[in-house]
PDB file of N, CA and C in Angstrom:
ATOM      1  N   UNK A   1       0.822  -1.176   0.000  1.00  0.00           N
ATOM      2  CA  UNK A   1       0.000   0.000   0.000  1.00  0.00           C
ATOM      3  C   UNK A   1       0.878   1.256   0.000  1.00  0.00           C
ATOM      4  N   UNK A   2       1.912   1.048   0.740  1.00  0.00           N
ATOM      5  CA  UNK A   2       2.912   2.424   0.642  1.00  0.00           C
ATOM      6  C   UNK A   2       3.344   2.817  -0.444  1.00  0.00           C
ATOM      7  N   UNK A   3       3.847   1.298  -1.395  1.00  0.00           N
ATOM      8  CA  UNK A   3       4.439   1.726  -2.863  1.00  0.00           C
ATOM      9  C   UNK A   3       3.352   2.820  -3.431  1.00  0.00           C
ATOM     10  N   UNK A   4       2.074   2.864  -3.402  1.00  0.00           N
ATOM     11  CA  UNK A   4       1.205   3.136  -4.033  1.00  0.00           C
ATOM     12  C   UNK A   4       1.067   4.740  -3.706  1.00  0.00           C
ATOM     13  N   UNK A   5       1.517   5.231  -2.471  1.00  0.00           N
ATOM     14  CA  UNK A   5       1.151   6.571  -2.350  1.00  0.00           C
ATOM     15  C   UNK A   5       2.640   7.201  -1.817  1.00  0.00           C
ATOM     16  N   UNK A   6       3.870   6.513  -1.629  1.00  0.00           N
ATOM     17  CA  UNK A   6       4.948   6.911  -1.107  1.00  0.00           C
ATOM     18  C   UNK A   6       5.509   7.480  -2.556  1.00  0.00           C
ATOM     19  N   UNK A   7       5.840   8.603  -2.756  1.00  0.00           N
ATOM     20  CA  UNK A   7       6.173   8.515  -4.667  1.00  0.00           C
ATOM     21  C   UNK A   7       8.250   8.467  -4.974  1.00  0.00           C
ATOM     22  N   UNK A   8       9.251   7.863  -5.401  1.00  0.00           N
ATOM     23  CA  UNK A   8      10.372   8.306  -5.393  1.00  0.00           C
ATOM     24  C   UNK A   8      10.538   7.277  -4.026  1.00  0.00           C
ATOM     25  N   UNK A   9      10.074   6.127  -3.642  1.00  0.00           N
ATOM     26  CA  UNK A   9      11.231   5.670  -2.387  1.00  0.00           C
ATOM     27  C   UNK A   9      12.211   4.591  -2.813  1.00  0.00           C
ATOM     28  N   UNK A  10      13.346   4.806  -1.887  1.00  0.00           N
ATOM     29  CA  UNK A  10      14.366   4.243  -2.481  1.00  0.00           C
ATOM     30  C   UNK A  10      14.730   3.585  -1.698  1.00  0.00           C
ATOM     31  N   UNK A  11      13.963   3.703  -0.273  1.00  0.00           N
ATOM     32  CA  UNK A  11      14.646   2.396   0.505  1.00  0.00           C
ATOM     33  C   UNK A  11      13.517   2.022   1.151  1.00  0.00           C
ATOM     34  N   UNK A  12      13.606   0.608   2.278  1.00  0.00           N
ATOM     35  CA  UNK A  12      12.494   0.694   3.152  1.00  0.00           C
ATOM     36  C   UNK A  12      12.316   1.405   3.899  1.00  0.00           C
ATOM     37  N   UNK A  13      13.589   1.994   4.749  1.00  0.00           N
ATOM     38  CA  UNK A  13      13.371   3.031   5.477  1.00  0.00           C
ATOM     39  C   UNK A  13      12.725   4.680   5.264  1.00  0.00           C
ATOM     40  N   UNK A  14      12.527   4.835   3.517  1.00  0.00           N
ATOM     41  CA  UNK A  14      12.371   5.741   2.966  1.00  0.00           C
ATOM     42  C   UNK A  14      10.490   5.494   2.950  1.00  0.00           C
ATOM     43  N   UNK A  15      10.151   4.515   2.420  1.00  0.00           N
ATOM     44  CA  UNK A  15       8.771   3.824   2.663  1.00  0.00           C
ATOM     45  C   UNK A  15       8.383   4.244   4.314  1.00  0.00           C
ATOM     46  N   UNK A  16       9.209   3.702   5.017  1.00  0.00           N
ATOM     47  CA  UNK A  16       8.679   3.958   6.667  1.00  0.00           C
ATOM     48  C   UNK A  16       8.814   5.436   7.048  1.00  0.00           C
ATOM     49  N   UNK A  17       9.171   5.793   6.490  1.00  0.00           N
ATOM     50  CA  UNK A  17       9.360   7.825   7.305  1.00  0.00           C
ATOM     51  C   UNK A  17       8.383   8.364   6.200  1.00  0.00           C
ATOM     52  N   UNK A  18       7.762   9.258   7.633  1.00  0.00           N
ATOM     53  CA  UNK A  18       6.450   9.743   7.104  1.00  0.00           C
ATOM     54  C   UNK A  18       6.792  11.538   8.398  1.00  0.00           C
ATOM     55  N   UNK A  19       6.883  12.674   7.463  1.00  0.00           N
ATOM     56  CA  UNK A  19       6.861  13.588   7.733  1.00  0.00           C
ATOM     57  C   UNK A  19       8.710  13.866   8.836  1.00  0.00           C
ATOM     58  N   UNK A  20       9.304  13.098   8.071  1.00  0.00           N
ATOM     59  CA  UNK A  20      11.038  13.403   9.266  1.00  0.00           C
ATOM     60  C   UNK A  20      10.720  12.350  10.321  1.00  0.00           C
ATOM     61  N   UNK A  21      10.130  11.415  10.274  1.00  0.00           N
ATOM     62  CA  UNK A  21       9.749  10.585  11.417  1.00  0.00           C
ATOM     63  C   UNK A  21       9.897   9.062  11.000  1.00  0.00           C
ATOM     64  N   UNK A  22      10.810   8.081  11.251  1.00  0.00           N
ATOM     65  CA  UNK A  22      10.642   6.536  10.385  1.00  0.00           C
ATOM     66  C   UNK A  22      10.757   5.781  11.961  1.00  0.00           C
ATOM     67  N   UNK A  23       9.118   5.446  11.187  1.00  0.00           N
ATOM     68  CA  UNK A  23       8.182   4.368  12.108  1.00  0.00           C
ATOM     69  C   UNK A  23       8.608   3.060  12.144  1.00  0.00           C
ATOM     70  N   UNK A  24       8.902   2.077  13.084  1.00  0.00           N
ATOM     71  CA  UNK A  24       9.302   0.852  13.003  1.00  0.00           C
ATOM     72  C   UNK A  24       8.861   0.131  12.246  1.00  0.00           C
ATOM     73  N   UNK A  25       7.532   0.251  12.204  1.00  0.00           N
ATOM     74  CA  UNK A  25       7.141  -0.867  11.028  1.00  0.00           C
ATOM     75  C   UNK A  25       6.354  -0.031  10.384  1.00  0.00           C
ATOM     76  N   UNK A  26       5.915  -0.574   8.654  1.00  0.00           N
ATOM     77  CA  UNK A  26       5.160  -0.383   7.643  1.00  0.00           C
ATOM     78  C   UNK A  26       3.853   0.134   8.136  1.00  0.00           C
ATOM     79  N   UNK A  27       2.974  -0.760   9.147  1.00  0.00           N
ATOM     80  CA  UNK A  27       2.107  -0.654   9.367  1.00  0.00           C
ATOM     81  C   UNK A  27       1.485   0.779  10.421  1.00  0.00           C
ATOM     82  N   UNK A  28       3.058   1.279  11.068  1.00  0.00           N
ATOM     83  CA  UNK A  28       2.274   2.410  11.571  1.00  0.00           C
ATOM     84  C   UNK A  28       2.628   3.604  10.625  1.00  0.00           C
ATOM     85  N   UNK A  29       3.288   3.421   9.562  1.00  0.00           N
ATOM     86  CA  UNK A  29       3.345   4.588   8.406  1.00  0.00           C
ATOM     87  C   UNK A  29       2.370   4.757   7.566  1.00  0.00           C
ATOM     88  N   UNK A  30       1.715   3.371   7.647  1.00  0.00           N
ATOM     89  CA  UNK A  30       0.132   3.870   7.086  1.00  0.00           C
ATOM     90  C   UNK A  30      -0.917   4.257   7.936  1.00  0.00           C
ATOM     91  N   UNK A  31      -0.507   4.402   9.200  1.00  0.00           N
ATOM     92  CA  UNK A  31      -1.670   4.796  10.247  1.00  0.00           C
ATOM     93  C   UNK A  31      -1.219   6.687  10.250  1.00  0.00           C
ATOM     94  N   UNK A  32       0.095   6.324   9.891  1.00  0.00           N
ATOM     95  CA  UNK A  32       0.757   8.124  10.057  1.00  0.00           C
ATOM     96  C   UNK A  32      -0.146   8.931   8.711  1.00  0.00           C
ATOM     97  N   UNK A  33       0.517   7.935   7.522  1.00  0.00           N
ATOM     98  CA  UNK A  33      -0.449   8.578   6.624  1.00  0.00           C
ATOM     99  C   UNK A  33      -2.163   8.562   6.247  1.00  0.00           C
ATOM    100  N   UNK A  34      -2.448   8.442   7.482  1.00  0.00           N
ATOM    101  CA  UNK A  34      -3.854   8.113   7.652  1.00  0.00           C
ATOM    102  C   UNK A  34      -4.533   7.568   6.176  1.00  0.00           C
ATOM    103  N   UNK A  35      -3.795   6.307   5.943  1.00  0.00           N
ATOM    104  CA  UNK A  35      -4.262   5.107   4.613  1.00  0.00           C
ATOM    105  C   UNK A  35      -4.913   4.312   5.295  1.00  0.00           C
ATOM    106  N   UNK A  36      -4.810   3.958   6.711  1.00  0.00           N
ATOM    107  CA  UNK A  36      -5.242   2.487   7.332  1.00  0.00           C
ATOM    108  C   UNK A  36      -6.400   2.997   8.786  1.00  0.00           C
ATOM    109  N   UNK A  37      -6.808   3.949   8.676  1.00  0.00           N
ATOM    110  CA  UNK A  37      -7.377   4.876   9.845  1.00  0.00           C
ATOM    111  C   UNK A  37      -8.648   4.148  10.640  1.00  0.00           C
ATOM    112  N   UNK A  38      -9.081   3.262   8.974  1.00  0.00           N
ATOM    113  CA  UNK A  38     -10.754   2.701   9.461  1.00  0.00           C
ATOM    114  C   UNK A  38     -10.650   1.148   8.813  1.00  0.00           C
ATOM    115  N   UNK A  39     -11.884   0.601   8.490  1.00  0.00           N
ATOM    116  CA  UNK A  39     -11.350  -1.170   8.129  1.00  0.00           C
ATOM    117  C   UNK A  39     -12.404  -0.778   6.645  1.00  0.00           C
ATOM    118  N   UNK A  40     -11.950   0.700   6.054  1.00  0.00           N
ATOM    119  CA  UNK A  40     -12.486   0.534   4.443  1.00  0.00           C
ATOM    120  C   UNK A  40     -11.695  -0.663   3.765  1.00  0.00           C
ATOM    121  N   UNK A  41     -10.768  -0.585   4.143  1.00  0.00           N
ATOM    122  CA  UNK A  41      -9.880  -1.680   2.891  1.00  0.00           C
ATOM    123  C   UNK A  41      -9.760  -2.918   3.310  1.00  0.00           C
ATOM    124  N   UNK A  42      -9.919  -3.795   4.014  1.00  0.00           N
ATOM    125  CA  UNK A  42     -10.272  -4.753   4.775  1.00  0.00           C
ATOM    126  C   UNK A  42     -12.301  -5.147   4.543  1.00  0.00           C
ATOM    127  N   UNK A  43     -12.552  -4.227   4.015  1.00  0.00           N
ATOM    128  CA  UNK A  43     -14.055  -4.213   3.677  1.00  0.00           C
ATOM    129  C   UNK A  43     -13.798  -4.359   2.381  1.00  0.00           C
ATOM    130  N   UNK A  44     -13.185  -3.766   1.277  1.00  0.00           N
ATOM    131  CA  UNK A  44     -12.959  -3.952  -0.138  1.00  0.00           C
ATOM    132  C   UNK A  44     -12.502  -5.253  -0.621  1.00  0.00           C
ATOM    133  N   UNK A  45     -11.547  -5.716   0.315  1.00  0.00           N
ATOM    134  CA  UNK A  45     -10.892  -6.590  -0.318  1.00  0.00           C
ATOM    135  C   UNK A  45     -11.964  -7.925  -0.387  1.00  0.00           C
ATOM    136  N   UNK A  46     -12.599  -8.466   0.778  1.00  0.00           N
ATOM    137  CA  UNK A  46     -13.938  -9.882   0.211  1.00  0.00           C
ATOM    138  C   UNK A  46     -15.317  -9.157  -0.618  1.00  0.00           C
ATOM    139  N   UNK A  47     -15.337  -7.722  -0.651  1.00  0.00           N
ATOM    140  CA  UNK A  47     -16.739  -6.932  -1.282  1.00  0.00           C
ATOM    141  C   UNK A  47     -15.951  -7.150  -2.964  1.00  0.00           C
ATOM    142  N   UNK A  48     -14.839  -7.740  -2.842  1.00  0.00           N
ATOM    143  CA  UNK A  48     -14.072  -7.611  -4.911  1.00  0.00           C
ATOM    144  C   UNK A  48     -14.055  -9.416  -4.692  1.00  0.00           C
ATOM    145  N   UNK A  49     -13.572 -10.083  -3.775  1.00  0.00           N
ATOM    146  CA  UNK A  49     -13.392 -11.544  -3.258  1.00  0.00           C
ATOM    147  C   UNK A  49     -14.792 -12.247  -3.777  1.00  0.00           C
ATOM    148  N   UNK A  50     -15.823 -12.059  -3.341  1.00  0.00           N
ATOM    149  CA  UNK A  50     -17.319 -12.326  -3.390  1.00  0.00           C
ATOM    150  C   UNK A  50     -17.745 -12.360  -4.508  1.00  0.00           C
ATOM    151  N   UNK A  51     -17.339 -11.743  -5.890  1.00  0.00           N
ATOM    152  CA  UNK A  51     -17.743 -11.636  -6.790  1.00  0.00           C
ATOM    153  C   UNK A  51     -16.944 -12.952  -7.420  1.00  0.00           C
ATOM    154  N   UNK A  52     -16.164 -13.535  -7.423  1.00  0.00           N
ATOM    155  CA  UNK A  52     -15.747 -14.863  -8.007  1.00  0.00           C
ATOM    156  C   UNK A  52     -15.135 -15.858  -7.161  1.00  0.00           C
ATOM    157  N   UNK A  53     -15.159 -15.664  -5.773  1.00  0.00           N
ATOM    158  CA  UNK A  53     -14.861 -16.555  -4.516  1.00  0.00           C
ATOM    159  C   UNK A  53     -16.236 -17.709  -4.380  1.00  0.00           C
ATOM    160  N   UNK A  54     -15.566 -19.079  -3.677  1.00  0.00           N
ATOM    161  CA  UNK A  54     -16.838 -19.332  -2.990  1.00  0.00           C
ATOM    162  C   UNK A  54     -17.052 -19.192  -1.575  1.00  0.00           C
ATOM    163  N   UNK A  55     -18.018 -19.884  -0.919  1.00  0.00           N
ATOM    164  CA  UNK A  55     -18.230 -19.253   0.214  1.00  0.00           C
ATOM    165  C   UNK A  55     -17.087 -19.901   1.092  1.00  0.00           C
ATOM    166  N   UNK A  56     -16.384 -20.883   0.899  1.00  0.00           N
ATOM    167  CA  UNK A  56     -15.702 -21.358   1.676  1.00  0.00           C
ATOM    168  C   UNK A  56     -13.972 -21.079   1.780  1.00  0.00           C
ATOM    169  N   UNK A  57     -13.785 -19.839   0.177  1.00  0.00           N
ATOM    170  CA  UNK A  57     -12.605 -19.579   0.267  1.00  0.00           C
ATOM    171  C   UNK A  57     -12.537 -17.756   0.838  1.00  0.00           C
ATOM    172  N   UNK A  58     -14.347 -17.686   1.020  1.00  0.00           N
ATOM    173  CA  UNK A  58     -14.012 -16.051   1.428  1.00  0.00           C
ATOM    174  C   UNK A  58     -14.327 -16.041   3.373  1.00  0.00           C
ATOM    175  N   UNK A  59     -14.823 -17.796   3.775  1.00  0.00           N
ATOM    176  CA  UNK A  59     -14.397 -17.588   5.280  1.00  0.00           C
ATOM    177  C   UNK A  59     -12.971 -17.639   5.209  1.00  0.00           C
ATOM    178  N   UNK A  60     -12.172 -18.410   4.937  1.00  0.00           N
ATOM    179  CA  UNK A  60     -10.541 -18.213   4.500  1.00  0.00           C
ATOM    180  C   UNK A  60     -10.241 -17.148   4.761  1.00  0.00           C
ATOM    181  N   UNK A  61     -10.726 -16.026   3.687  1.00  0.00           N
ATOM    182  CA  UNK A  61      -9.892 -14.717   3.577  1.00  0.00           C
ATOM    183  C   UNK A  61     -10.492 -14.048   4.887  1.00  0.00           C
ATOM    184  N   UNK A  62     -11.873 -14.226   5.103  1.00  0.00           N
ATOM    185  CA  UNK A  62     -12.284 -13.671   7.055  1.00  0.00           C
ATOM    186  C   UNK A  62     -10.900 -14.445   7.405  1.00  0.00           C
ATOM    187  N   UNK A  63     -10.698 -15.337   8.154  1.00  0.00           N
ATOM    188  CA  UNK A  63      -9.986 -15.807   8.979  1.00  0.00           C
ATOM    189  C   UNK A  63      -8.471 -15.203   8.822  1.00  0.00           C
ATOM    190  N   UNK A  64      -8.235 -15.162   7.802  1.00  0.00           N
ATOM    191  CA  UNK A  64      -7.005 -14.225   7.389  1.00  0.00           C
ATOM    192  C   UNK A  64      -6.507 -12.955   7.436  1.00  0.00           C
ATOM    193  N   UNK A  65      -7.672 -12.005   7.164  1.00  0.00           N
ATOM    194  CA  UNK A  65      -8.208 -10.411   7.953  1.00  0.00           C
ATOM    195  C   UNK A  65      -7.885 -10.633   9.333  1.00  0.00           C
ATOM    196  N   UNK A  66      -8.499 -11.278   9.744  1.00  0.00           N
ATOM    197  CA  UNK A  66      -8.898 -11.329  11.631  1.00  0.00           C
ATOM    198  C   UNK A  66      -7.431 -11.639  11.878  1.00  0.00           C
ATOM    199  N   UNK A  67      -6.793 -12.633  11.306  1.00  0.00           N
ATOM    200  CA  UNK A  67      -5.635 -13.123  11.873  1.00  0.00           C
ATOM    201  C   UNK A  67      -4.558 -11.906  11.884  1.00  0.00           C
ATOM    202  N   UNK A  68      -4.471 -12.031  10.719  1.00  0.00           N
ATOM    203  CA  UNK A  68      -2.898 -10.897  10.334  1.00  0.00           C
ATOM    204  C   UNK A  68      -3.020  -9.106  10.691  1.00  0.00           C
ATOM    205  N   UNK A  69      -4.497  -8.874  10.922  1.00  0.00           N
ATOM    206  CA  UNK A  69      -4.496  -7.319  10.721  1.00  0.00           C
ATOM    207  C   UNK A  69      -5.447  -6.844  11.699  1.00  0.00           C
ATOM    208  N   UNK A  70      -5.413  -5.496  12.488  1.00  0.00           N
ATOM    209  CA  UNK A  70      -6.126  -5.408  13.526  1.00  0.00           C
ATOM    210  C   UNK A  70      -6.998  -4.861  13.321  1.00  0.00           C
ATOM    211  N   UNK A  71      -8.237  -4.987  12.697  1.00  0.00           N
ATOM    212  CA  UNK A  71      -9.581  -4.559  12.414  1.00  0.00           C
ATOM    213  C   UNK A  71     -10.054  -3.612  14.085  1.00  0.00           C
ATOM    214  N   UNK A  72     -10.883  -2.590  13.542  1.00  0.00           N
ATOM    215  CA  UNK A  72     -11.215  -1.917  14.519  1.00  0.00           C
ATOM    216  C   UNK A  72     -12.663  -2.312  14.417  1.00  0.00           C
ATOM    217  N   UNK A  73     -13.136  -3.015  13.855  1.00  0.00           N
ATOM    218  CA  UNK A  73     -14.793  -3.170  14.040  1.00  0.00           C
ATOM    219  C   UNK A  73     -14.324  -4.701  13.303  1.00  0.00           C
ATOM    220  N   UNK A  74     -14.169  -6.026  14.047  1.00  0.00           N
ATOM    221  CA  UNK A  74     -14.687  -7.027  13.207  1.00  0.00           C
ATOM    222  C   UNK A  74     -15.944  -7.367  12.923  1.00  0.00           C
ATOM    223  N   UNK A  75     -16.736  -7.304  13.897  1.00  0.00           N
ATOM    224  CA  UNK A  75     -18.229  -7.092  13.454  1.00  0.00           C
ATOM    225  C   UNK A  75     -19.126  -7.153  12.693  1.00  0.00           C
ATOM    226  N   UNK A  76     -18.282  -5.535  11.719  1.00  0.00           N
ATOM    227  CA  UNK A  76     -18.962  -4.554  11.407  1.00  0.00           C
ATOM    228  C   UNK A  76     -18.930  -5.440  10.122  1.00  0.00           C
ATOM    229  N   UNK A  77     -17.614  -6.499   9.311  1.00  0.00           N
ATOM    230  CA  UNK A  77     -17.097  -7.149   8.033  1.00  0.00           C
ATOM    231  C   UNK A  77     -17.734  -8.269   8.525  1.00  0.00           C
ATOM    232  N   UNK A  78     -18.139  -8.999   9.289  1.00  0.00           N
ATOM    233  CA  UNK A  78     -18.770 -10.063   9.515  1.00  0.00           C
ATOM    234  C   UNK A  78     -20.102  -9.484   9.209  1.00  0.00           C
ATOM    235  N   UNK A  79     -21.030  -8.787   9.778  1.00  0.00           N
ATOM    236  CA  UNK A  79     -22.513  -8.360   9.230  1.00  0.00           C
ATOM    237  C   UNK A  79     -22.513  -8.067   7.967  1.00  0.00           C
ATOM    238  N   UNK A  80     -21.500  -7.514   7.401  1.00  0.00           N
ATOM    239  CA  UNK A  80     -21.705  -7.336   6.046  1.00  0.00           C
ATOM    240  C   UNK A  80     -22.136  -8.400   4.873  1.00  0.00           C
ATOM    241  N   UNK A  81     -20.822  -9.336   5.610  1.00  0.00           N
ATOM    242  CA  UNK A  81     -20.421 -10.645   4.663  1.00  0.00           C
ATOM    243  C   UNK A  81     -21.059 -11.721   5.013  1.00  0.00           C
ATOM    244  N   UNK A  82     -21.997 -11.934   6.192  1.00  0.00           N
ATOM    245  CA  UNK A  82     -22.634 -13.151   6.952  1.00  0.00           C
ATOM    246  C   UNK A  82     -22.801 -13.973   5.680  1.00  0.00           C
ATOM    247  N   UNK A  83     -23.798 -13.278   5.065  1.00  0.00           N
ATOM    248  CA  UNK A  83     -24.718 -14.006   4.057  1.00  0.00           C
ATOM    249  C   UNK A  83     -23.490 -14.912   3.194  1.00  0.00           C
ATOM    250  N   UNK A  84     -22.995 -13.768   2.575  1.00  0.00           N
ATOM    251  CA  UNK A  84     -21.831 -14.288   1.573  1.00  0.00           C
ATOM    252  C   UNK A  84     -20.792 -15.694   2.174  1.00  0.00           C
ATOM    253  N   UNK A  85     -20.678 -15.293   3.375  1.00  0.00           N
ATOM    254  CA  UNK A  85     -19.909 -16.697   4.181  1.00  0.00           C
ATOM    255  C   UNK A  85     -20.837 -17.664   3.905  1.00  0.00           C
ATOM    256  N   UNK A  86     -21.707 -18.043   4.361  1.00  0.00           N
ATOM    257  CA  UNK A  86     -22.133 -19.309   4.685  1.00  0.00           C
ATOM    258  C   UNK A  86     -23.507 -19.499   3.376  1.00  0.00           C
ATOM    259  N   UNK A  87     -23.579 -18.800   2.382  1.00  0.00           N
ATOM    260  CA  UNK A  87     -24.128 -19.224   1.461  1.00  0.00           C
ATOM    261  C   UNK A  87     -24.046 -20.572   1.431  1.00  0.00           C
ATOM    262  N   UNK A  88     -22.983 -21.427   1.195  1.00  0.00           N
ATOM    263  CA  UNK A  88     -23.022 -22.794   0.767  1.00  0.00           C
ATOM    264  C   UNK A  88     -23.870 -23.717   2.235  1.00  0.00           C
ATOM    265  N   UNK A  89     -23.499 -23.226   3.118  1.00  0.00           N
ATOM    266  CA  UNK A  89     -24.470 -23.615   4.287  1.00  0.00           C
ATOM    267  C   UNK A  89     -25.861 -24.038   3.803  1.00  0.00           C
ATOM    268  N   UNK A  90     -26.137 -22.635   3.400  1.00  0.00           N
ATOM    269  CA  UNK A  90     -27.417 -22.277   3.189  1.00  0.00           C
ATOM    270  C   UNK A  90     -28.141 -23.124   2.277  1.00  0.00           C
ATOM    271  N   UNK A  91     -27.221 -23.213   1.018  1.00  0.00           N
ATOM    272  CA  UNK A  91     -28.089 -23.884  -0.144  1.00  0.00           C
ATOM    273  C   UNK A  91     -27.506 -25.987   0.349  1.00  0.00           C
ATOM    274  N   UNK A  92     -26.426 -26.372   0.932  1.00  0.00           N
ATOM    275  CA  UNK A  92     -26.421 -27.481   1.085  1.00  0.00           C
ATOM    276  C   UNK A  92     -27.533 -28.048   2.350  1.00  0.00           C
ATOM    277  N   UNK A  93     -27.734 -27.242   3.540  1.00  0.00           N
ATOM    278  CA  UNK A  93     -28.995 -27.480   4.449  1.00  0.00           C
ATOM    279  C   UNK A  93     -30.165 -26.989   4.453  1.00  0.00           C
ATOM    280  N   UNK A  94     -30.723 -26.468   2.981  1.00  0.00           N
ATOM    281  CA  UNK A  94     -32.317 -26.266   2.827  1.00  0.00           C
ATOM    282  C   UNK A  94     -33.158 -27.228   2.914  1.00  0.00           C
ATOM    283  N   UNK A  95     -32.510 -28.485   2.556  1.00  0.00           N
ATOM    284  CA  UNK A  95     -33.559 -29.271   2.364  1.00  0.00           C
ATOM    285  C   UNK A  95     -33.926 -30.014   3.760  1.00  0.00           C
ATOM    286  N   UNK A  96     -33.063 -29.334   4.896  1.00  0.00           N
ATOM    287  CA  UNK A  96     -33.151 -30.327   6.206  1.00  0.00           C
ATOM    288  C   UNK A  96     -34.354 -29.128   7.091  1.00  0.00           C
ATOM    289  N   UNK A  97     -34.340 -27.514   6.036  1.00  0.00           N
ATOM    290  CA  UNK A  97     -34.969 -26.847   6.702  1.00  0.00           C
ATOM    291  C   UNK A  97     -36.064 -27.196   6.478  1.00  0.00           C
ATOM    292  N   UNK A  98     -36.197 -27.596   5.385  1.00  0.00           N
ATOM    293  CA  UNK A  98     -37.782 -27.665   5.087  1.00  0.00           C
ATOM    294  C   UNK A  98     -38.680 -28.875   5.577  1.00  0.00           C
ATOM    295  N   UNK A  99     -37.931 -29.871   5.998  1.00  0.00           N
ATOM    296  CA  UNK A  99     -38.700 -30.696   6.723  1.00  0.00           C
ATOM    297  C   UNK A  99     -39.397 -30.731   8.220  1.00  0.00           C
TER     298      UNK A  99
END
Protein backbone atom coordinates (compact mmCIF):
# COMPACT_ATOMS: atom_id res chain seq x y z
CA UNK A 1 0.00 0.00 0.00
CA UNK A 2 2.91 2.42 0.64
CA UNK A 3 4.44 1.73 -2.86
CA UNK A 4 1.20 3.14 -4.03
CA UNK A 5 1.15 6.57 -2.35
CA UNK A 6 4.95 6.91 -1.11
CA UNK A 7 6.17 8.52 -4.67
CA UNK A 8 10.37 8.31 -5.39
CA UNK A 9 11.23 5.67 -2.39
CA UNK A 10 14.37 4.24 -2.48
CA UNK A 11 14.65 2.40 0.50
CA UNK A 12 12.49 0.69 3.15
CA UNK A 13 13.37 3.03 5.48
CA UNK A 14 12.37 5.74 2.97
CA UNK A 15 8.77 3.82 2.66
CA UNK A 16 8.68 3.96 6.67
CA UNK A 17 9.36 7.83 7.30
CA UNK A 18 6.45 9.74 7.10
CA UNK A 19 6.86 13.59 7.73
CA UNK A 20 11.04 13.40 9.27
CA UNK A 21 9.75 10.58 11.42
CA UNK A 22 10.64 6.54 10.39
CA UNK A 23 8.18 4.37 12.11
CA UNK A 24 9.30 0.85 13.00
CA UNK A 25 7.14 -0.87 11.03
CA UNK A 26 5.16 -0.38 7.64
CA UNK A 27 2.11 -0.65 9.37
CA UNK A 28 2.27 2.41 11.57
CA UNK A 29 3.35 4.59 8.41
CA UNK A 30 0.13 3.87 7.09
CA UNK A 31 -1.67 4.80 10.25
CA UNK A 32 0.76 8.12 10.06
CA UNK A 33 -0.45 8.58 6.62
CA UNK A 34 -3.85 8.11 7.65
CA UNK A 35 -4.26 5.11 4.61
CA UNK A 36 -5.24 2.49 7.33
CA UNK A 37 -7.38 4.88 9.84
CA UNK A 38 -10.75 2.70 9.46
CA UNK A 39 -11.35 -1.17 8.13
CA UNK A 40 -12.49 0.53 4.44
CA UNK A 41 -9.88 -1.68 2.89
CA UNK A 42 -10.27 -4.75 4.78
CA UNK A 43 -14.05 -4.21 3.68
CA UNK A 44 -12.96 -3.95 -0.14
CA UNK A 45 -10.89 -6.59 -0.32
CA UNK A 46 -13.94 -9.88 0.21
CA UNK A 47 -16.74 -6.93 -1.28
CA UNK A 48 -14.07 -7.61 -4.91
CA UNK A 49 -13.39 -11.54 -3.26
CA UNK A 50 -17.32 -12.33 -3.39
CA UNK A 51 -17.74 -11.64 -6.79
CA UNK A 52 -15.75 -14.86 -8.01
CA UNK A 53 -14.86 -16.56 -4.52
CA UNK A 54 -16.84 -19.33 -2.99
CA UNK A 55 -18.23 -19.25 0.21
CA UNK A 56 -15.70 -21.36 1.68
CA UNK A 57 -12.61 -19.58 0.27
CA UNK A 58 -14.01 -16.05 1.43
CA UNK A 59 -14.40 -17.59 5.28
CA UNK A 60 -10.54 -18.21 4.50
CA UNK A 61 -9.89 -14.72 3.58
CA UNK A 62 -12.28 -13.67 7.05
CA UNK A 63 -9.99 -15.81 8.98
CA UNK A 64 -7.00 -14.23 7.39
CA UNK A 65 -8.21 -10.41 7.95
CA UNK A 66 -8.90 -11.33 11.63
CA UNK A 67 -5.63 -13.12 11.87
CA UNK A 68 -2.90 -10.90 10.33
CA UNK A 69 -4.50 -7.32 10.72
CA UNK A 70 -6.13 -5.41 13.53
CA UNK A 71 -9.58 -4.56 12.41
CA UNK A 72 -11.22 -1.92 14.52
CA UNK A 73 -14.79 -3.17 14.04
CA UNK A 74 -14.69 -7.03 13.21
CA UNK A 75 -18.23 -7.09 13.45
CA UNK A 76 -18.96 -4.55 11.41
CA UNK A 77 -17.10 -7.15 8.03
CA UNK A 78 -18.77 -10.06 9.51
CA UNK A 79 -22.51 -8.36 9.23
CA UNK A 80 -21.70 -7.34 6.05
CA UNK A 81 -20.42 -10.65 4.66
CA UNK A 82 -22.63 -13.15 6.95
CA UNK A 83 -24.72 -14.01 4.06
CA UNK A 84 -21.83 -14.29 1.57
CA UNK A 85 -19.91 -16.70 4.18
CA UNK A 86 -22.13 -19.31 4.69
CA UNK A 87 -24.13 -19.22 1.46
CA UNK A 88 -23.02 -22.79 0.77
CA UNK A 89 -24.47 -23.61 4.29
CA UNK A 90 -27.42 -22.28 3.19
CA UNK A 91 -28.09 -23.88 -0.14
CA UNK A 92 -26.42 -27.48 1.09
CA UNK A 93 -28.99 -27.48 4.45
CA UNK A 94 -32.32 -26.27 2.83
CA UNK A 95 -33.56 -29.27 2.36
CA UNK A 96 -33.15 -30.33 6.21
CA UNK A 97 -34.97 -26.85 6.70
CA UNK A 98 -37.78 -27.66 5.09
CA UNK A 99 -38.70 -30.70 6.72
Amino acid sequence: MLLYHVRGATSFDHLRTVNGICYSSFREATYALNLLNDDSEWITCPEEASHYKNAGSLRNLFAIILVFNNLSDPFQLWDKFSKDFSEDFLHKNAYYCLI
